[in-house]
Protein backbone atom coordinates (compact mmCIF):
# COMPACT_ATOMS: atom_id res chain seq x y z
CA UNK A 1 203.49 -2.56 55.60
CA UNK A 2 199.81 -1.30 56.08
CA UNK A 3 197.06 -3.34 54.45
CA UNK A 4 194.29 -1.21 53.06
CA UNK A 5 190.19 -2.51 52.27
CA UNK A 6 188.75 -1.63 49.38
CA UNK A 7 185.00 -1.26 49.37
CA UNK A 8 182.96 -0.01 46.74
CA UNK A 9 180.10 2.20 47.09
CA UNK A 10 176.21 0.75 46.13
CA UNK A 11 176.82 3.12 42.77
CA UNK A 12 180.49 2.16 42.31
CA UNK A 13 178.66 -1.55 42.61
CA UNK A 14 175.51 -0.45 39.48
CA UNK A 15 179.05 1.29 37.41
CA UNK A 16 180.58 -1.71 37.53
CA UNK A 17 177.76 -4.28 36.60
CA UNK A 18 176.47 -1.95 33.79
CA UNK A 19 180.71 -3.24 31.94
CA UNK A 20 181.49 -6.27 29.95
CA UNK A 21 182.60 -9.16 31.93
CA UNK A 22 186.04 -8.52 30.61
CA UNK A 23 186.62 -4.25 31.59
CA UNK A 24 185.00 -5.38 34.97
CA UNK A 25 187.43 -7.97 35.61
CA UNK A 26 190.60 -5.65 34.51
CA UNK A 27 189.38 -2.69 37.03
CA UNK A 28 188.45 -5.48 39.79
CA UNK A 29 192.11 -6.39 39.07
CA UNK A 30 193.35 -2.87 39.25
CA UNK A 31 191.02 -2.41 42.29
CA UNK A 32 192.67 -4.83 44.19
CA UNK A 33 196.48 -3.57 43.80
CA UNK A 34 194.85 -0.33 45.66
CA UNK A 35 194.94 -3.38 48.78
CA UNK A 36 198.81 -2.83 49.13
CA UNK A 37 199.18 0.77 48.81
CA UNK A 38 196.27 3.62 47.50
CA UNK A 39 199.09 5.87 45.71
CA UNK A 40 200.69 2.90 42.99
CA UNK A 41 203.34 3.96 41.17
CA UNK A 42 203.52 5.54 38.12
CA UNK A 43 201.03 8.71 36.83
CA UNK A 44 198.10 6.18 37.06
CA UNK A 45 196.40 8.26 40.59
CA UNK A 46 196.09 11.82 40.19
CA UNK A 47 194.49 13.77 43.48
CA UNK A 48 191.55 16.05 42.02
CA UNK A 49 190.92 19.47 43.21
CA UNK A 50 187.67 21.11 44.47
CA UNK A 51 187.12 18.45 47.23
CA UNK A 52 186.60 18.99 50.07
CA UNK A 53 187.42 15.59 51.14
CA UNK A 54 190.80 14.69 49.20
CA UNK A 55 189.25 12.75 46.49
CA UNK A 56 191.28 10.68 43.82
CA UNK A 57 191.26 9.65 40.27
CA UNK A 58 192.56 6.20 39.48
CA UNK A 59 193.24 5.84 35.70
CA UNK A 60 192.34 2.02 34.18
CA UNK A 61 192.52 2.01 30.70
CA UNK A 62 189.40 4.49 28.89
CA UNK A 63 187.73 3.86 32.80
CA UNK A 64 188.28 5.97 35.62
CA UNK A 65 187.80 5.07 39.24
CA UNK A 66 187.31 7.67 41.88
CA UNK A 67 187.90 7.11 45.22
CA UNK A 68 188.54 8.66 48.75
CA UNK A 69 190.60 7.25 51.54
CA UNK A 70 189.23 6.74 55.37
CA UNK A 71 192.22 5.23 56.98
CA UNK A 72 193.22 2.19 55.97
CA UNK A 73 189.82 1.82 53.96
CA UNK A 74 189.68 2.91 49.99
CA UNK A 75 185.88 3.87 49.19
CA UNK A 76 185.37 3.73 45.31
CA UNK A 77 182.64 6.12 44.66
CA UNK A 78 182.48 5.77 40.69
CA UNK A 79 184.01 3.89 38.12
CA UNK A 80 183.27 5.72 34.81
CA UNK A 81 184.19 5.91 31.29
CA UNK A 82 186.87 8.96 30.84
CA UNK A 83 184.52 10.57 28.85
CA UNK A 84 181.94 11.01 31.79
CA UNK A 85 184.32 11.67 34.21
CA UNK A 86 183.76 15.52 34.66
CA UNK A 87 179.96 15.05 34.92
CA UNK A 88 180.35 12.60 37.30
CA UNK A 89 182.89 14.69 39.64
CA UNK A 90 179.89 17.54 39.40
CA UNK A 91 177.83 15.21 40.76
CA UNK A 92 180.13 14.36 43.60
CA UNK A 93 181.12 17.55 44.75
């Protein structure tokens, strides 16, 4: 079975320090599962359109990380609160 890395992008890095201790530590958590496979289970990943990169949409809890795949390496580009999620895509695309 294929082993992926995840690395986090310098602003995925500043979205995740700006949490509480205890949200960082449940998406780290979350993060990590995306080690075994980048598609788990369940309606949790959801591939967003308007890319032109295929781009995806992890959902943890009210956060959202977003992320694009390079191979076997997962690139988290945001992790945002749900609610900021479509100003943040804007910004990506």
């Amino acid at each position: 079975m294929a082993r992926y890395t995840v690395e986090l992008s310098p602003r995925a890095i500043e979205d995740l320090q700006a949490l509480s201790s205890d949200a960082a530590a449940r998406i780290l958590k979350k993060l990590r599962q995306l080690e075994d496979s980048p598609f788990p289970r369940g309606d949790t990943v959801k591939q967003l359109q308007g890319f032109e990169t295929p781009t995806y949409r992890l959902r943890i809890g009210n956060h959202r990380a977003v992320y694009r795949i390079y191979g076997t390496v997962v690139v988290i580009l945001r992790i945002i609160h749900r609610s900021e999620l479509e100003r943040a895509l804007r910004d990506l695309a």
